[in-house]
Protein backbone atom coordinates (compact mmCIF):
# COMPACT_ATOMS: atom_id res chain seq x y z
CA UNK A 1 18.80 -0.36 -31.05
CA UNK A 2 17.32 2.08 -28.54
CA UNK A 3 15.18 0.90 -25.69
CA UNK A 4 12.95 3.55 -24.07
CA UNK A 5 12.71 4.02 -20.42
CA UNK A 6 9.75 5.17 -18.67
CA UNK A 7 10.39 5.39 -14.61
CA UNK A 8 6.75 5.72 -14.01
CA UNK A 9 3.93 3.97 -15.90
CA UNK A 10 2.32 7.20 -15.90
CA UNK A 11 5.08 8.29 -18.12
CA UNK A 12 4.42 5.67 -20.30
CA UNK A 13 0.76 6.78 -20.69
CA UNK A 14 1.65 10.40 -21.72
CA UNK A 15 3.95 9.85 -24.65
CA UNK A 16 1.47 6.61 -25.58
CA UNK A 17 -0.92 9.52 -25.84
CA UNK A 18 0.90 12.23 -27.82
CA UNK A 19 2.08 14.29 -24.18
CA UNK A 20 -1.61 14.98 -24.31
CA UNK A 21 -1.98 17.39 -21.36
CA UNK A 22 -5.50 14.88 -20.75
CA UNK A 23 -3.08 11.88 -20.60
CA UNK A 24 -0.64 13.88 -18.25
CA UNK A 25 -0.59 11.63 -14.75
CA UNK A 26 2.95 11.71 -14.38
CA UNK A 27 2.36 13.33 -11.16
CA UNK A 28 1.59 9.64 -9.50
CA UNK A 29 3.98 7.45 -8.12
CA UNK A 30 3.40 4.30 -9.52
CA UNK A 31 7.00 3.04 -10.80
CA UNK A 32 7.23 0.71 -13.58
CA UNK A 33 9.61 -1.58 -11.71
CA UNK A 34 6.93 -1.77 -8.67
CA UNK A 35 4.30 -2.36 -11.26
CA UNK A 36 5.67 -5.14 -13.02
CA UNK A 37 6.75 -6.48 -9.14
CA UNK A 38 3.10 -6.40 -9.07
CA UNK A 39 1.97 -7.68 -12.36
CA UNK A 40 4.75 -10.80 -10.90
CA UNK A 41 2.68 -11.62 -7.67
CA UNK A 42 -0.37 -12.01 -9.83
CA UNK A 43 0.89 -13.67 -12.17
CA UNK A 44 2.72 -16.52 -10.12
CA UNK A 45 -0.64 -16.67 -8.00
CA UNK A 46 -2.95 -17.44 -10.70
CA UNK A 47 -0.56 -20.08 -12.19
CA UNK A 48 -0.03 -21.63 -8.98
CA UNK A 49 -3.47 -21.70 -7.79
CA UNK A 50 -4.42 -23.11 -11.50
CA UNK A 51 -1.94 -25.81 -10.74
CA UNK A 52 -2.93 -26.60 -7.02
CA UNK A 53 -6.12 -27.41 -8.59
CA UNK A 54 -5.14 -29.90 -11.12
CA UNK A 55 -2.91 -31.74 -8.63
CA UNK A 56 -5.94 -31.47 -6.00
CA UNK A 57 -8.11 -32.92 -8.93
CA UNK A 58 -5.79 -35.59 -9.40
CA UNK A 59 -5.65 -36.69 -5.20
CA UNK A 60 -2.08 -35.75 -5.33
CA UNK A 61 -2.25 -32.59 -2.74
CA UNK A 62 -5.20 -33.04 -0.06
CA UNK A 63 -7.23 -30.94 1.48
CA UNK A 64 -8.45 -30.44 5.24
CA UNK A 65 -11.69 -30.58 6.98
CA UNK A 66 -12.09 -28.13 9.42
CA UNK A 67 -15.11 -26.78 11.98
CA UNK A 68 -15.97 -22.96 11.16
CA UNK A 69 -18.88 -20.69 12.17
CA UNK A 70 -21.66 -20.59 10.57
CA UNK A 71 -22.52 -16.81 11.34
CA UNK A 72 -22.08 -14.96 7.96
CA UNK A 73 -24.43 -11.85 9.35
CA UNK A 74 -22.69 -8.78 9.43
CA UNK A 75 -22.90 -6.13 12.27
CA UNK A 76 -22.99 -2.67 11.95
CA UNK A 77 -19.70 -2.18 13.10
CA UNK A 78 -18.87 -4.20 9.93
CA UNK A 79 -21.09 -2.02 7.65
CA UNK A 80 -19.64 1.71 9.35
CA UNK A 81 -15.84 0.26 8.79
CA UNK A 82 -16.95 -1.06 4.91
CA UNK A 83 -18.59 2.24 4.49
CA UNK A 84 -15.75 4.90 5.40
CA UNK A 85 -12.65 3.01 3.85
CA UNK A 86 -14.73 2.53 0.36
CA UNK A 87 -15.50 6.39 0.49
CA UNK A 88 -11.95 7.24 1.64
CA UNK A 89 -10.37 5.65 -1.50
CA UNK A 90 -12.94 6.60 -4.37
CA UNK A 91 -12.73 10.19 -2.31
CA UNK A 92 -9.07 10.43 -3.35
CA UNK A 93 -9.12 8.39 -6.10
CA UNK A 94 -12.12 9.93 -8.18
CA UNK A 95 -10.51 13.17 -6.96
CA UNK A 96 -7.62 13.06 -9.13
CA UNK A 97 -9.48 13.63 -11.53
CA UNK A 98 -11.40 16.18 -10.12
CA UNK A 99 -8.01 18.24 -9.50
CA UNK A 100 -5.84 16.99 -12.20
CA UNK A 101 -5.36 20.23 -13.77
CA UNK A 102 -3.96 21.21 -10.58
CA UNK A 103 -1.77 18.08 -10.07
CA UNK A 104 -0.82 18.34 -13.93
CA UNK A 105 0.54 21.90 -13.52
CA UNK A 106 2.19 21.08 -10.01
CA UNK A 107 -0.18 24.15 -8.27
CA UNK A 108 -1.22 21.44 -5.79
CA UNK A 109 1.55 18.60 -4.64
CA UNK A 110 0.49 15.03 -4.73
CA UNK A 111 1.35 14.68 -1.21
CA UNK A 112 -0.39 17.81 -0.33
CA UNK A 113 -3.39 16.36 -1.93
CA UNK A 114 -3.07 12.96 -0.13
CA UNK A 115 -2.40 14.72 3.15
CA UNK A 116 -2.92 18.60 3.44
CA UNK A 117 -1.64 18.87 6.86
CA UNK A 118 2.42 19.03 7.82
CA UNK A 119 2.03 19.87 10.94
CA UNK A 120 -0.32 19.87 13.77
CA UNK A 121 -1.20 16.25 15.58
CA UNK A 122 -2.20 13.25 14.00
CA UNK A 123 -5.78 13.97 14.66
CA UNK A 124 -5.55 17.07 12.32
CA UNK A 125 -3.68 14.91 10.08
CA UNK A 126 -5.91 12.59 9.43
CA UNK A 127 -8.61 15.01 9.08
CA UNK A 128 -6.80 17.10 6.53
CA UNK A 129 -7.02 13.57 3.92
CA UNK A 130 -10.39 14.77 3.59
CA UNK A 131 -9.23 18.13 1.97
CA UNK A 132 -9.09 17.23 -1.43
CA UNK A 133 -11.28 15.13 -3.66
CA UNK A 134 -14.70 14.07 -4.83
CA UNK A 135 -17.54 13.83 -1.69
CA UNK A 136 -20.61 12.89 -4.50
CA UNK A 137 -17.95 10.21 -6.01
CA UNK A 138 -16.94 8.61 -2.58
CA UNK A 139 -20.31 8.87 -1.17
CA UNK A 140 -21.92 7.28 -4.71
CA UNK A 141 -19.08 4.36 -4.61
CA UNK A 142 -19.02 3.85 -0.85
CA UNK A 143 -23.42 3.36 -0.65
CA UNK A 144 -22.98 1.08 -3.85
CA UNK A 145 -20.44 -0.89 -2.61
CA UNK A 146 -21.92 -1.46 0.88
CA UNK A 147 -25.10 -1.72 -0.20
CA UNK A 148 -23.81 -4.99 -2.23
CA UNK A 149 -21.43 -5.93 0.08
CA UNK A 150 -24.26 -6.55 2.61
CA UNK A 151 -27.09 -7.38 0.51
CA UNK A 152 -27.62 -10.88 1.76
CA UNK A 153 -27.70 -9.38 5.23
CA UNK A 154 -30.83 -9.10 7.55
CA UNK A 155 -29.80 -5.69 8.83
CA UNK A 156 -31.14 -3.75 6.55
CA UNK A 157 -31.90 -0.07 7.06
CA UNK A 158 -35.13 -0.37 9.02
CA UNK A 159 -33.18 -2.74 11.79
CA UNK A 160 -30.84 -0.31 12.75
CA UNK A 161 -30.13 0.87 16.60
CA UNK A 162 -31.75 -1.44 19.30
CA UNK A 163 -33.54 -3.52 16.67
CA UNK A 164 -30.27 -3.82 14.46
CA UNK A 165 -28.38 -5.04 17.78
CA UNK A 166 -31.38 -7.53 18.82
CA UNK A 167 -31.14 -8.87 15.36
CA UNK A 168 -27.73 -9.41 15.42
CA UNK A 169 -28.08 -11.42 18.83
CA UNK A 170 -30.45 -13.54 17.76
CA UNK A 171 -28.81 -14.41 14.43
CA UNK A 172 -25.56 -15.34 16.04
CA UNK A 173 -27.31 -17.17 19.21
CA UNK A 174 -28.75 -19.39 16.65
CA UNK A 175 -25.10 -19.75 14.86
CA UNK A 176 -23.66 -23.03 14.18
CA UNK A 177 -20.76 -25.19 13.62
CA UNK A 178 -20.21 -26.42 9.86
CA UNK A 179 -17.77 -28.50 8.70
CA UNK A 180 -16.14 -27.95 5.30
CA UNK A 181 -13.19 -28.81 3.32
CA UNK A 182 -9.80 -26.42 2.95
CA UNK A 183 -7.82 -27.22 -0.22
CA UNK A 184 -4.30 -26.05 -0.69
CA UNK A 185 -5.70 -23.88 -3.62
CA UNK A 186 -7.79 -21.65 -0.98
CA UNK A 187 -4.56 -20.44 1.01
CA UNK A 188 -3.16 -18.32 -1.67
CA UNK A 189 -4.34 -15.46 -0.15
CA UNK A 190 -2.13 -16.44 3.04
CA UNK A 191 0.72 -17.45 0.03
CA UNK A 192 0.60 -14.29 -1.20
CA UNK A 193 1.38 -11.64 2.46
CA UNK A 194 4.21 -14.30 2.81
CA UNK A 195 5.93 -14.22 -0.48
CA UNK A 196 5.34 -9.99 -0.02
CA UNK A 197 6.85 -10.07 3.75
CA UNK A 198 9.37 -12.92 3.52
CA UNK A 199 10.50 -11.68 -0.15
CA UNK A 200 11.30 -7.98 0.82
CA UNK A 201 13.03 -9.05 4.05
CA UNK A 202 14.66 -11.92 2.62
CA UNK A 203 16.01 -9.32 -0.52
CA UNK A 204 17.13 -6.31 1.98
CA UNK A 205 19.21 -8.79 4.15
CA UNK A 206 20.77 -10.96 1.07
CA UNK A 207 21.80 -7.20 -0.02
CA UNK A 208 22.91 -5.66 3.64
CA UNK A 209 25.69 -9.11 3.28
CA UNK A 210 26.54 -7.71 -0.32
CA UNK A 211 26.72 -3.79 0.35
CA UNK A 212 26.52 -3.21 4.27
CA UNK A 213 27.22 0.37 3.09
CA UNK A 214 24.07 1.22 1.63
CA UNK A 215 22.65 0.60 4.95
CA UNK A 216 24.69 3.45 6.75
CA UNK A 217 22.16 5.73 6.99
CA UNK A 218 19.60 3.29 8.12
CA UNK A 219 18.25 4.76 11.10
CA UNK A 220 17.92 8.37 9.59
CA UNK A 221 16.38 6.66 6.33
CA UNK A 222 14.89 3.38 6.68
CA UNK A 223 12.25 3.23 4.17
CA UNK A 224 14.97 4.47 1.89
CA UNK A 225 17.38 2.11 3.22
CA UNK A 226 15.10 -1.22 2.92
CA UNK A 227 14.76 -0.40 -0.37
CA UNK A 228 17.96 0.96 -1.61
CA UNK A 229 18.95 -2.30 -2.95
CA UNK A 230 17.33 -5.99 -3.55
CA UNK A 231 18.86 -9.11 -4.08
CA UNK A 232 16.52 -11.05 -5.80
CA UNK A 233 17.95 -14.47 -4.91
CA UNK A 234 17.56 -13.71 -1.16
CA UNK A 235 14.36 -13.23 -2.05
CA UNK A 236 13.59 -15.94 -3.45
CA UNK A 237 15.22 -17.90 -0.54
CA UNK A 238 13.38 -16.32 2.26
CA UNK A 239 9.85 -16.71 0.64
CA UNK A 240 10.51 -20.30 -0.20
CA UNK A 241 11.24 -20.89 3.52
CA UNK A 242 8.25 -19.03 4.66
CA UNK A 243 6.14 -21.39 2.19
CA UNK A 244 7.77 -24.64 3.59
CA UNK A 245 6.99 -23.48 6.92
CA UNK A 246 3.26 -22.56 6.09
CA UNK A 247 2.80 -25.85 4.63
CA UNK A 248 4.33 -27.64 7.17
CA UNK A 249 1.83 -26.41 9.20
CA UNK A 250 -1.27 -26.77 7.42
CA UNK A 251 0.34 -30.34 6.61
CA UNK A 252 0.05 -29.93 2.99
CA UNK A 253 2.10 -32.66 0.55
CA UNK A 254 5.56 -30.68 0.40
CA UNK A 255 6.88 -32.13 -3.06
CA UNK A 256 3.39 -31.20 -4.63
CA UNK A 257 3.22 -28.23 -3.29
CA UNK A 258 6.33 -27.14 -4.35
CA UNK A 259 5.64 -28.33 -7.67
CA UNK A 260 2.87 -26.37 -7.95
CA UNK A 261 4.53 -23.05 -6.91
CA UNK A 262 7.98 -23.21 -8.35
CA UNK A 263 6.59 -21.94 -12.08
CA UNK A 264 5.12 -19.09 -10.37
CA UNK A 265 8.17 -18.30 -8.64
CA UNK A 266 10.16 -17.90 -12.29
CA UNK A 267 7.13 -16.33 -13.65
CA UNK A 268 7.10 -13.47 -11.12
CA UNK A 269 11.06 -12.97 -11.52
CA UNK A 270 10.85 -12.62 -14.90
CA UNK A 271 7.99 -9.74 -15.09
CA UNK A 272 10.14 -8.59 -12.62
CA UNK A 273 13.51 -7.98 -14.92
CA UNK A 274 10.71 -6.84 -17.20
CA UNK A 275 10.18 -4.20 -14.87
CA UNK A 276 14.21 -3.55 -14.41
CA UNK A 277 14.09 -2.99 -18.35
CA UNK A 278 11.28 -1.07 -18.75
CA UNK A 279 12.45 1.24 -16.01
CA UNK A 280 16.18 1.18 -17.08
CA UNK A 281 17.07 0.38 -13.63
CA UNK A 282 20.32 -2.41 -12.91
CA UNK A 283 20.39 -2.88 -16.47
CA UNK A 284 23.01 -0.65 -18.06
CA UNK A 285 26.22 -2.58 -17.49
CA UNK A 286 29.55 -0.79 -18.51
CA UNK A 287 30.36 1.65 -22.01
CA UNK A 288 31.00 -0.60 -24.62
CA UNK A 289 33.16 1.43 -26.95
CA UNK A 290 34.40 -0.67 -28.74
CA UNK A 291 34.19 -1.08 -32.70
CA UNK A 292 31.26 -3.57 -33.41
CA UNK A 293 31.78 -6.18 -36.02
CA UNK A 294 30.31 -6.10 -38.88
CA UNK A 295 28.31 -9.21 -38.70
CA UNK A 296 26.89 -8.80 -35.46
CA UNK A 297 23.96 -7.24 -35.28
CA UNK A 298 23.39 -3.95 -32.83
CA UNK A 299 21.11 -5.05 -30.43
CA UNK A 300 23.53 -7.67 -29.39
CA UNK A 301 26.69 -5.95 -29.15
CA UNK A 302 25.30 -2.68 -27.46
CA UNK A 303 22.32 -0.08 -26.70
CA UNK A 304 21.26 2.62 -24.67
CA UNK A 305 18.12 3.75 -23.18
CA UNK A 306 16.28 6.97 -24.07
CA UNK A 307 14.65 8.91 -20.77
């Protein structure tokens, strides 16, 4: 049996598609193994917040009632912020493909394109983003998406300036307190920055007590370092304490709670050896050369990976 290896999605899509020089992305950096990590949170998210909700539906997990504003009018600091991070990302992002033969052939560096400035202060860093990539995509994206972002707003166009300001004033003078109900299923968001935080901490310690060498170089390197190695069990540790912690707090019903998430945890490991597999990556054991019995079948007694 041979199992193909593809380090990169993007490596993936080219030989799905022929080595089409169209199909050719391979320039991007988005690793299988941090995809299917990816794929994981998702995955464990949905399942848990699908189970939250049954149990909630049931009466066995609870949820709070708590006093929030009732001032949903954005200002136009809100709509400036909304505007230029849209257009940043569809800039670069639509840009690709503006410059992908470029990319493709290597003539321009993918993090010269991100960033065309190495030197100079961070003010002419910054600037330099803006380089490379699409102005009529990011400006077409950005005005669509802030347009209907804000479209139950009162500050429309014509109530900008003074007039947007006095509007603003008024609407949030006339602001109230509502009281509504907070469900367990409504903090996954919260679930989510702590199983990301907590996970990667809890996986680069549980490895620095394994291999304290790979950590050596830490203070040259430590991007490189943090992620050098993961122990998936520390991991898996950490995050669960961050989660009792968080419910704790918002006084949810631990057992039920647990309950709920636990699936999600195995879920997300398991994409995540996906992800090991697909990228050939902590999988490869020792040579097996030995003779392989005739009755066993290949797959099971050895393989190797292609790429």
């Amino acid at each position: 049996m041979l199992l193909r290896c593809y380090p990169k999605i993007t490596d993936w899509i080219f030989h799905a598609f022929n080595q089409s020089p169209m199909a050719d992305y391979r320039f991007l950096p988005i690793y299988s193994y941090g995809f299917f990590v990816a794929c994981g949170f998702f995955a464990a998210a949905t399942l848990a917040v699908a189970e939250m909700r049954r149990r909630e539906a049931l009466g066995l997990l609870k949820g709070q009632e708590v006093e929030i504003k009732n001032d949903e009018t954005p200002g136009i600091i809100e709509l400036l912020v909304t505007f230029v991070l849209t257009f940043t990302l569809f800039y670069k992002l639509i840009g690709i493909f503006v410059y992908h033969e470029q990319l493709r052939t290597y003539q321009l560096q993918f993090k010269s394109y991100l960033v065309a400035a190495t030197d100079g202060n961070i003010i002419h860093k910054i600037l330099s983003i803006y380089t490379y990539g699409s102005w009529v995509g990011g400006l077409l994206v950005a005005v669509s998406f802030t347009a209907f972002f804000f479209r139950k707003s009162s500050l429309t166009i014509s109530l900008m300036g003074w007039q947007g300001y006095a509007k603003k004033k008024e609407l949030q003078a006339r602001a109230v307190m509502k009281k509504v109900m907070v469900y367990p299923s409504d903090s996954m968001g919260d679930l989510v920055v702590i199983a990301a935080i907590f996970g990667v901490l809890g996986s680069c310690f549980f490895n620095f007590l394994e291999n304290p060498d790979d950590y050596k170089n830490f203070w040259s390197d430590p991007v490189g370092s943090l992620f050098s190695g993961l122990s998936v069990y520390g991991g898996l540790i950490m995050a669960g304490i961050g989660f009792g912690v968080y419910a704790w707090r918002k006084k949810f019903n631990l057992g039920h709670f647990f309950d709920s998430v636990a699936p999600g945890f195995m879920l997300a490991n398991g994409l995540g050896r996906l992800g090991c597999q697909v990228a050939g990556d902590g999988d490869w054991g020792i040579a097996n050369l030995a003779a392989k019995p005739s009755w066993i079948p290949q797959f099971l007694w050895s393989t190797h990976y292609e790429h």
